[in-house]
Protein backbone atom coordinates (compact mmCIF):
# COMPACT_ATOMS: atom_id res chain seq x y z
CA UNK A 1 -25.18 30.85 -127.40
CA UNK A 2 -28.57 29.45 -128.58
CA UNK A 3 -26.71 26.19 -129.23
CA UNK A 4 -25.35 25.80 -125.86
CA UNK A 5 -29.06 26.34 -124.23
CA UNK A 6 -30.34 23.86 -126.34
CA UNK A 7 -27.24 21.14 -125.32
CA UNK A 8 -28.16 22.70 -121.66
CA UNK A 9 -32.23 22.05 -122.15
CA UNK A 10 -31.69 18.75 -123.99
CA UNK A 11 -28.93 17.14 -120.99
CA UNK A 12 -31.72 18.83 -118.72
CA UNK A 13 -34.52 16.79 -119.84
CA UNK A 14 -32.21 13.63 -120.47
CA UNK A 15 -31.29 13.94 -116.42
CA UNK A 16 -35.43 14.26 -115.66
CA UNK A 17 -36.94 12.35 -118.76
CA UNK A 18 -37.65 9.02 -116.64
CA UNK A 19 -38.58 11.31 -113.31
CA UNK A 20 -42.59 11.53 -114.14
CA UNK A 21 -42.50 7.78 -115.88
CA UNK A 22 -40.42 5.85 -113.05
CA UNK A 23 -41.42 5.61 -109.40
CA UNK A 24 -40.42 9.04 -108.53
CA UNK A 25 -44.05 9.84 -110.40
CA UNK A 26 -45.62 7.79 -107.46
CA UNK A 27 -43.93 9.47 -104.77
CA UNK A 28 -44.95 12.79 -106.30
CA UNK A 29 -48.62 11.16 -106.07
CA UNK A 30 -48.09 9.90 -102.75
CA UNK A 31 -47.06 13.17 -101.70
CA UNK A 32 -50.36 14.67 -103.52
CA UNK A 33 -52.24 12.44 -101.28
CA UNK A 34 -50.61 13.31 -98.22
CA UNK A 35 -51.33 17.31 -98.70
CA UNK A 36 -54.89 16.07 -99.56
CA UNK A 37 -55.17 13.91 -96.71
CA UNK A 38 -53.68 16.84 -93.93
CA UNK A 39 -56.15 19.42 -95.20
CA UNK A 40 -59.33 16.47 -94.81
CA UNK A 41 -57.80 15.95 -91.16
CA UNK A 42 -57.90 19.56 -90.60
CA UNK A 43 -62.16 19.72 -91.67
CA UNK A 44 -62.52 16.82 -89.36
CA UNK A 45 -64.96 18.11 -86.33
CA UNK A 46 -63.53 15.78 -83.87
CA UNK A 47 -59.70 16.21 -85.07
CA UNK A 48 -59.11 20.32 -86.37
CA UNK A 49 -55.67 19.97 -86.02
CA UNK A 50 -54.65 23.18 -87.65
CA UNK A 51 -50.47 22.35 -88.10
CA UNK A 52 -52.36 19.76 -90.61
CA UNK A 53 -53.02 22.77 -93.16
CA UNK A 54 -48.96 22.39 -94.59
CA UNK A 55 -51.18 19.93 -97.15
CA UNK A 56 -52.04 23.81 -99.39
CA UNK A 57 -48.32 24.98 -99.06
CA UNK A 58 -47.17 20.92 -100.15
CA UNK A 59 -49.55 21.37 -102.79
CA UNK A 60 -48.32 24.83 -103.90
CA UNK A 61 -44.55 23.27 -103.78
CA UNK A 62 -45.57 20.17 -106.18
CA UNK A 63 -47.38 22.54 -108.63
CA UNK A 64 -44.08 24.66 -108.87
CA UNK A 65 -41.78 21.95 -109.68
CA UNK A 66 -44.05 20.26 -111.79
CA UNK A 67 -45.14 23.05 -114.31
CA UNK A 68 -41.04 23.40 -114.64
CA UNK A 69 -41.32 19.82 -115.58
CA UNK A 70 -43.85 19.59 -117.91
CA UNK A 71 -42.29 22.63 -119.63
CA UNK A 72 -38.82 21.26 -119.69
CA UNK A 73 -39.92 19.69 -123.38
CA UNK A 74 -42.68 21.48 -124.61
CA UNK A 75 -45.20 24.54 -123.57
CA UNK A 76 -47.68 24.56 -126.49
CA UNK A 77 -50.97 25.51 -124.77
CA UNK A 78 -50.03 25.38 -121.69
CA UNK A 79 -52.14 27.58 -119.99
CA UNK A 80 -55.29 25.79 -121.89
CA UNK A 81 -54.06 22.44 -120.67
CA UNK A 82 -54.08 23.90 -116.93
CA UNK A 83 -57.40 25.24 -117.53
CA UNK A 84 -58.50 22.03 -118.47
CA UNK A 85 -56.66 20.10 -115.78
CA UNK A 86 -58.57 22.51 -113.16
CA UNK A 87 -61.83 24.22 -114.89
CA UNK A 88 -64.32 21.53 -115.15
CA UNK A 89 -64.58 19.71 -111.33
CA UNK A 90 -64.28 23.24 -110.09
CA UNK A 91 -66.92 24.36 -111.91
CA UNK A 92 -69.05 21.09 -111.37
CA UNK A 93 -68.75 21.36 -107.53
CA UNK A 94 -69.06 25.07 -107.32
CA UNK A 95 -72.16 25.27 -108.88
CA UNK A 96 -73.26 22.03 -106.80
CA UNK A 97 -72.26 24.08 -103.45
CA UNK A 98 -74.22 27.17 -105.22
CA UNK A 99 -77.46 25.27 -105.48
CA UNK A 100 -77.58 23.71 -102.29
CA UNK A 101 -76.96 27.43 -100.85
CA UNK A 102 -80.18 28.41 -102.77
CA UNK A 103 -82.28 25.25 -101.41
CA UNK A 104 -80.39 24.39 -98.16
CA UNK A 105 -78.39 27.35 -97.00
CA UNK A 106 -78.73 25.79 -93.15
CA UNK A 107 -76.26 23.35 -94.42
CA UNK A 108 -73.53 25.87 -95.32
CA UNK A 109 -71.58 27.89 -93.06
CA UNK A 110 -71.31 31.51 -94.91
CA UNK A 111 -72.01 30.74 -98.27
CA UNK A 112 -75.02 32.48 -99.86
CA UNK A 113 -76.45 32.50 -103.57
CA UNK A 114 -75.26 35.86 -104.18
CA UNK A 115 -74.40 35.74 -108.43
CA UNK A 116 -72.10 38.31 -108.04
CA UNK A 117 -69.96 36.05 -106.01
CA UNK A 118 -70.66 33.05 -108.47
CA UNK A 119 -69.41 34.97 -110.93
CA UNK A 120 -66.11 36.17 -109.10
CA UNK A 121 -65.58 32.22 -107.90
CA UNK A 122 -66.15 30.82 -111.19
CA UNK A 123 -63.44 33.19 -112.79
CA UNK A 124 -61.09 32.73 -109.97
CA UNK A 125 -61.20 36.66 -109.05
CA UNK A 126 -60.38 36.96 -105.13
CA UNK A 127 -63.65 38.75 -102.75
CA UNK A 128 -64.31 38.79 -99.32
CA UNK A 129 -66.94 36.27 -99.25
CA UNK A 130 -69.68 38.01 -96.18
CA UNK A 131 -66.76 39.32 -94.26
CA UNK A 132 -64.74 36.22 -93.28
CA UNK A 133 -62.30 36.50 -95.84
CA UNK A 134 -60.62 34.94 -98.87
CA UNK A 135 -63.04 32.48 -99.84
CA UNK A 136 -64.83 31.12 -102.70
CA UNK A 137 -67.99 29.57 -102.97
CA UNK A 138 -66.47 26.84 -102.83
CA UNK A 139 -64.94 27.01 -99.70
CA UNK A 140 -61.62 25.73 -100.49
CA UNK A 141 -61.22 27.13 -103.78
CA UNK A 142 -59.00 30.34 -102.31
CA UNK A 143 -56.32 28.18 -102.93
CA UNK A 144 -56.99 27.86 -106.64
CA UNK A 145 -57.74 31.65 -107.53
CA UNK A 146 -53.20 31.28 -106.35
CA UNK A 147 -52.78 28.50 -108.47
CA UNK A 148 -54.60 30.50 -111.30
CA UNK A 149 -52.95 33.40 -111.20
CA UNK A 150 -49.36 31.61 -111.00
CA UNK A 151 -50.66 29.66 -114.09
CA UNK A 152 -51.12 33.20 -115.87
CA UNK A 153 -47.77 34.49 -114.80
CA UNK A 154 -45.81 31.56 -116.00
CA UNK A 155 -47.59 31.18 -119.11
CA UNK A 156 -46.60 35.10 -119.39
CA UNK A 157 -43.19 34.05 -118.48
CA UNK A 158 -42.88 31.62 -120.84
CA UNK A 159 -43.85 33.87 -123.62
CA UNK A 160 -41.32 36.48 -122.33
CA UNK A 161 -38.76 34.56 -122.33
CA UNK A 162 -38.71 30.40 -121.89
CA UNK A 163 -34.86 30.10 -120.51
CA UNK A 164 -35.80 32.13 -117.76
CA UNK A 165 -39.08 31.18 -116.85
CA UNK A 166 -38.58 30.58 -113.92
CA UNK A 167 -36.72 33.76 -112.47
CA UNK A 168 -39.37 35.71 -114.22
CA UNK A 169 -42.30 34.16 -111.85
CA UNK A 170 -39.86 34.04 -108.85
CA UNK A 171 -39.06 38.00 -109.25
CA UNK A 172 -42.63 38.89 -109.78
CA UNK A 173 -44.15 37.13 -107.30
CA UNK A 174 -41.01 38.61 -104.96
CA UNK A 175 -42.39 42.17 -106.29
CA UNK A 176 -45.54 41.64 -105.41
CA UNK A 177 -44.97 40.09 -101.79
CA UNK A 178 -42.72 43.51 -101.41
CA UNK A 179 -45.17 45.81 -102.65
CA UNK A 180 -48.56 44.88 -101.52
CA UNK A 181 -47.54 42.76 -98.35
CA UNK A 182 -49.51 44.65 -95.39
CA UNK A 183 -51.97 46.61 -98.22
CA UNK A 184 -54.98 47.24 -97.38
CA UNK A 185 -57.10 47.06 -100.34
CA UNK A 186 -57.95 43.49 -100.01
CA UNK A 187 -56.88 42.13 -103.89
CA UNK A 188 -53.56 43.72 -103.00
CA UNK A 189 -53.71 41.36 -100.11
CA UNK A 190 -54.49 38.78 -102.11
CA UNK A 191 -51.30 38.47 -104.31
CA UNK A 192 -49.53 40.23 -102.14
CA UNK A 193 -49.58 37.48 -99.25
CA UNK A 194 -45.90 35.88 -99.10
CA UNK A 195 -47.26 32.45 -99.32
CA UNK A 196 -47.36 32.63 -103.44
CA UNK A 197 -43.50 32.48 -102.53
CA UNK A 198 -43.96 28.82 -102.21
CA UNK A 199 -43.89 28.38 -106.02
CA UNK A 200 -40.59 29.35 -105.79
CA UNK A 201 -39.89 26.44 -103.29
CA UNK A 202 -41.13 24.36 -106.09
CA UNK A 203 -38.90 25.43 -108.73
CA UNK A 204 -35.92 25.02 -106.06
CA UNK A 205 -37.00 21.54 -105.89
CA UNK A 206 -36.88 21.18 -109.60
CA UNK A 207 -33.44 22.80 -109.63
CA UNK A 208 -32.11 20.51 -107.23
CA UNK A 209 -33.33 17.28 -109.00
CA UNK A 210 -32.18 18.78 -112.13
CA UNK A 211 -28.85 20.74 -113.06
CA UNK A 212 -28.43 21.72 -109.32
CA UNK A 213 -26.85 25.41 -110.61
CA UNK A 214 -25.73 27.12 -107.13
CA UNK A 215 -26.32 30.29 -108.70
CA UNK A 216 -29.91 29.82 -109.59
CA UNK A 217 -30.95 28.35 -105.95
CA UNK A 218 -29.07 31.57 -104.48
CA UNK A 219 -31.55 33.81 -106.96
CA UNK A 220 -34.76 31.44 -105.33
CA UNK A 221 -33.14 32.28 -101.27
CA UNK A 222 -32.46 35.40 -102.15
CA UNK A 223 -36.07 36.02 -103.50
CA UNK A 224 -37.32 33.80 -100.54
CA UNK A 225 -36.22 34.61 -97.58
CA UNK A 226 -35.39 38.40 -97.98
CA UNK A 227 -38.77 39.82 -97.52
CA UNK A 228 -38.37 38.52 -94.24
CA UNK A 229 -36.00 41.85 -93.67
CA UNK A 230 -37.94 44.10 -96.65
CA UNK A 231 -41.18 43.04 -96.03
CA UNK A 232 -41.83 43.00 -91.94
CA UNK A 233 -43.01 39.31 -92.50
CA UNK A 234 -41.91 37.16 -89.87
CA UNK A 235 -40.54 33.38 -89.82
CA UNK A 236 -44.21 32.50 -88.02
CA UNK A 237 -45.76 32.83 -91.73
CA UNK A 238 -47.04 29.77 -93.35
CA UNK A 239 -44.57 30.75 -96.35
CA UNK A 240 -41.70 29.98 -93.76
CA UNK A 241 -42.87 28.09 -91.00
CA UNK A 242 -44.30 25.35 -93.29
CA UNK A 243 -43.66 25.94 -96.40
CA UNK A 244 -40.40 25.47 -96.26
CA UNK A 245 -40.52 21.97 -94.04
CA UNK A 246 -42.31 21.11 -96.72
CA UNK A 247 -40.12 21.55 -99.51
CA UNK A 248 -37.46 19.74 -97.46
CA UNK A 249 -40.07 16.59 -96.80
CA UNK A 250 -40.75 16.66 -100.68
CA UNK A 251 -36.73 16.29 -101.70
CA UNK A 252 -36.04 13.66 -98.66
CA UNK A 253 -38.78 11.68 -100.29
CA UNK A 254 -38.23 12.27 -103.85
CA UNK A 255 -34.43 11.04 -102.82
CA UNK A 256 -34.61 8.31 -100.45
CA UNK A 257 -38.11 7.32 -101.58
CA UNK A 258 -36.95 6.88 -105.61
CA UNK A 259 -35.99 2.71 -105.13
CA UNK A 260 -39.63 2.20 -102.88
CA UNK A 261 -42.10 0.81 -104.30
CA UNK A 262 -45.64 2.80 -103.16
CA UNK A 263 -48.74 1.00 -103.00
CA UNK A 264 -50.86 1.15 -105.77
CA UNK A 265 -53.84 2.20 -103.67
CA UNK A 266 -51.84 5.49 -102.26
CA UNK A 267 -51.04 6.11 -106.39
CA UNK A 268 -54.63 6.35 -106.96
CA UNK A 269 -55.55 8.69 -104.33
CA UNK A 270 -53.35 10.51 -105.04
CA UNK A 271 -54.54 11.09 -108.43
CA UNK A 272 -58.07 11.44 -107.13
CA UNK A 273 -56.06 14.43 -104.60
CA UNK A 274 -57.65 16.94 -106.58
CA UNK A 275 -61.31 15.73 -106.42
CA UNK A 276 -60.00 14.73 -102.49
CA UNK A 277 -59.28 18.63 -101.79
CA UNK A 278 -62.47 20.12 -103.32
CA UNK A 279 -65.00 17.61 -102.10
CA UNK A 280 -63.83 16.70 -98.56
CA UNK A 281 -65.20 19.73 -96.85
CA UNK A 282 -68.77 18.78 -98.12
CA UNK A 283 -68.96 15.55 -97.17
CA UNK A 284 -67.86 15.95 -93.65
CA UNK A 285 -70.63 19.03 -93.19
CA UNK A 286 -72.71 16.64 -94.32
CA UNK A 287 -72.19 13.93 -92.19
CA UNK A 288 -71.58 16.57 -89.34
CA UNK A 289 -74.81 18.41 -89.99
CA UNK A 290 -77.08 16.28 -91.82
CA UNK A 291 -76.69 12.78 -90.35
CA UNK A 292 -74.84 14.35 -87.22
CA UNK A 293 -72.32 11.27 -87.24
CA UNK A 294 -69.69 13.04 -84.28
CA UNK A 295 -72.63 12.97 -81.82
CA UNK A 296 -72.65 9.43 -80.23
CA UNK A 297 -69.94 9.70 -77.46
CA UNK A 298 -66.14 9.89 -77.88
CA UNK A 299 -65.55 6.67 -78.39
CA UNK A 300 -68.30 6.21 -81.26
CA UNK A 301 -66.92 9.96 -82.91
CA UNK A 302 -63.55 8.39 -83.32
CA UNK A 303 -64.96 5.19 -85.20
CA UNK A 304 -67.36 7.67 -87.24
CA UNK A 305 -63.86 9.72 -88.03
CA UNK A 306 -62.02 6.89 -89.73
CA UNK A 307 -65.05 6.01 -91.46
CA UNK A 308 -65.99 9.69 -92.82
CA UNK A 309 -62.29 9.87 -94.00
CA UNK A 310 -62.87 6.83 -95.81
CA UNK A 311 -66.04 8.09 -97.29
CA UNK A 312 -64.13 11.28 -98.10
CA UNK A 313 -61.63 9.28 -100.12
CA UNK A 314 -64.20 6.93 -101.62
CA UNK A 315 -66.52 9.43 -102.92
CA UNK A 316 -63.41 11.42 -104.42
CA UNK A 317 -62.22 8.62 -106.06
CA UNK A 318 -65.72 7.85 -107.82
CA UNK A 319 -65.75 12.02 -108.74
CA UNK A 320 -61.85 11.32 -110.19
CA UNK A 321 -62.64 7.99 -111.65
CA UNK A 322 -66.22 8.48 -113.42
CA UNK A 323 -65.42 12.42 -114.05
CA UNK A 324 -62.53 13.99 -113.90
CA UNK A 325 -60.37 12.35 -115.35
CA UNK A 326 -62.76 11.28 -118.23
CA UNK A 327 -63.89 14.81 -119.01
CA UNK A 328 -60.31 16.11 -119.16
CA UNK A 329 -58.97 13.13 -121.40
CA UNK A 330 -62.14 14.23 -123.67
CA UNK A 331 -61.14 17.82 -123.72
CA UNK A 332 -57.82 17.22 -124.30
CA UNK A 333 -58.17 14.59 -127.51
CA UNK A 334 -60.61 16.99 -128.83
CA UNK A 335 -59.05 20.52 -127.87
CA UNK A 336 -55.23 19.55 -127.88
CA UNK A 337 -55.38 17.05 -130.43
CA UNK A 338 -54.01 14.22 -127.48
CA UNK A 339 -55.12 11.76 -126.47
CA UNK A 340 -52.51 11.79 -123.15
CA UNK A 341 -53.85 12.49 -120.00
């Protein structure tokens, strides 16, 4: 038995081993870029085009398939590597947004320098943040304390058992969607929102690039769609209504897309996505509130929106270039013992 998992892991990786290192690793950063890029269009004053927020459900697809991936060889440390890969920008910008609360708290919506919720942001632990909900100080951040807490559970899961990683996270986050959906205790509504389902979309993806087993992708619509019927949730949810467009955008491309050639400039910011998604809000408030950019007439708010996108891309790649992605190549050469990024 073990020997047939290991011909089944090792013709697994063989089938994905030049996905990450051919161009299929630029589409996946193209498609980084393009979740970045909705969720900046949806901060935009003069644009708020809400259908624009699939960019957090693309993202939580992408992280799904590609913590299966980057497990598929090896998962020593992984959960320190993801805390690496996510810790030190968030922490940079959250305690940036903290002090300009304390000196400029004009320029921020309903962030205050309350420690308590420093604390509770810097650790990733859900609050309602002055009554308007699941947010961080750093406003975008609710989306990480998810991509946290599905770190934990598949680190747990691959601990528990590595074969089966995968089902593991897909029936707990299931249990937890059936359990807590509709709770009102609000970390219960947290983790219980069906939208952690996503990750699931993401190892579907993986599946589907990879051995394509029927049986497994029945276990992931199974796990999917039925608390649609045991839940009360209704196709209208994000988990549905986008999420699973997106999954079906992210496989057309990763097919179709695999011979294309994506410009170099779209490969970059999409590995500057990350600083992209954190920063973006910041910069537009600032331009909106500060310099007051979307206030000269239509015509002039529409040239002042292409060029605060720009700056929003700019400025994230400087953060990526001169700071993320130094600091975490540091960390890892001296924490890992790699020097890979």
């Amino acid at each position: 038995m073990r020997f047939r998992y290991e011909r089944l892991l090792k013709k697994t990786f063989s089938q994905l081993s030049g996905f990450m290192d051919s161009s299929r690793n630029q589409i996946i950063e193209a498609l980084r870029f393009l979740a970045a890029a909705a969720i900046v269009v949806v901060h935009l004053p003069t644009m708020g085009w809400a259908y624009a927020s699939f960019g957090v459900d693309m993202f939580f697809i992408i992280s799904g398939f590609v913590m299966m991936l980057s497990t598929t060889k090896t998962h020593d440390k992984f959960f320190f590597k993801r805390m690496i890969r996510i810790v030190p920008i968030y922490w940079l910008l959250t305690m940036f947004i903290f002090s300009v609360a304390i000196i400029m708290p004009e320029v921020l919506n309903n962030t205050s320098g309350d420690m308590a919720d420093l604390a509770k942001s810097l650790f990733f632990i859900p609050f309602d943040k002055n009554g308007v909900g699941h947010y961080p100080i750093l406003f975008v951040g609710w989306t990480l304390n998810y991509e946290m807490f599905f770190y934990a559970v598949f680190a747990l899961a691959l601990f528990l058992n590595f074969k089966n990683r995968d089902l593991i996270v897909a029936i707990a986050f299931f249990g937890l969607v059936f359990l807590f959906h509709g709770n009102e205790r609000f970390l219960f509504q947290v983790y219980g929102d069906p939208i952690i389902l996503e990750f699931i979309l993401g190892f579907a993806l993986f599946e589907v690039l990879g051995q394509r087993r029927l049986s497994r992708l029945l276990v992931y619509a199974l796990l999917y769609f039925s608390p649609l019927i045991l839940a009360d949730i209704t196709l209208s949810h994000r988990a549905y209504k986008l999420g699973f467009p997106c999954l079906i955008i992210a496989a057309l491309a990763l097919h179709y897309l695999k011979n294309v050639r994506i410009p170099k400039l779209i490969v970059m910011l999409g590995g500057a996505s990350y600083a992209l998604y954190l920063s973006h809000v910041y910069v537009i408030q600032f331009c909106d509130k500060v310099l007051h950019v979307f206030q000269f007439g239509q015509m002039a708010s529409v040239i002042m929106t292409m060029i605060v996108f720009a700056l929003t891309c700019v400025i994230a790649v400087v953060i990526y270039r001169f700071f993320e992605r130094p600091v975490n190549q540091w960390l890892r050469a001296r924490l890992i013992f790699t020097d890979k990024p």
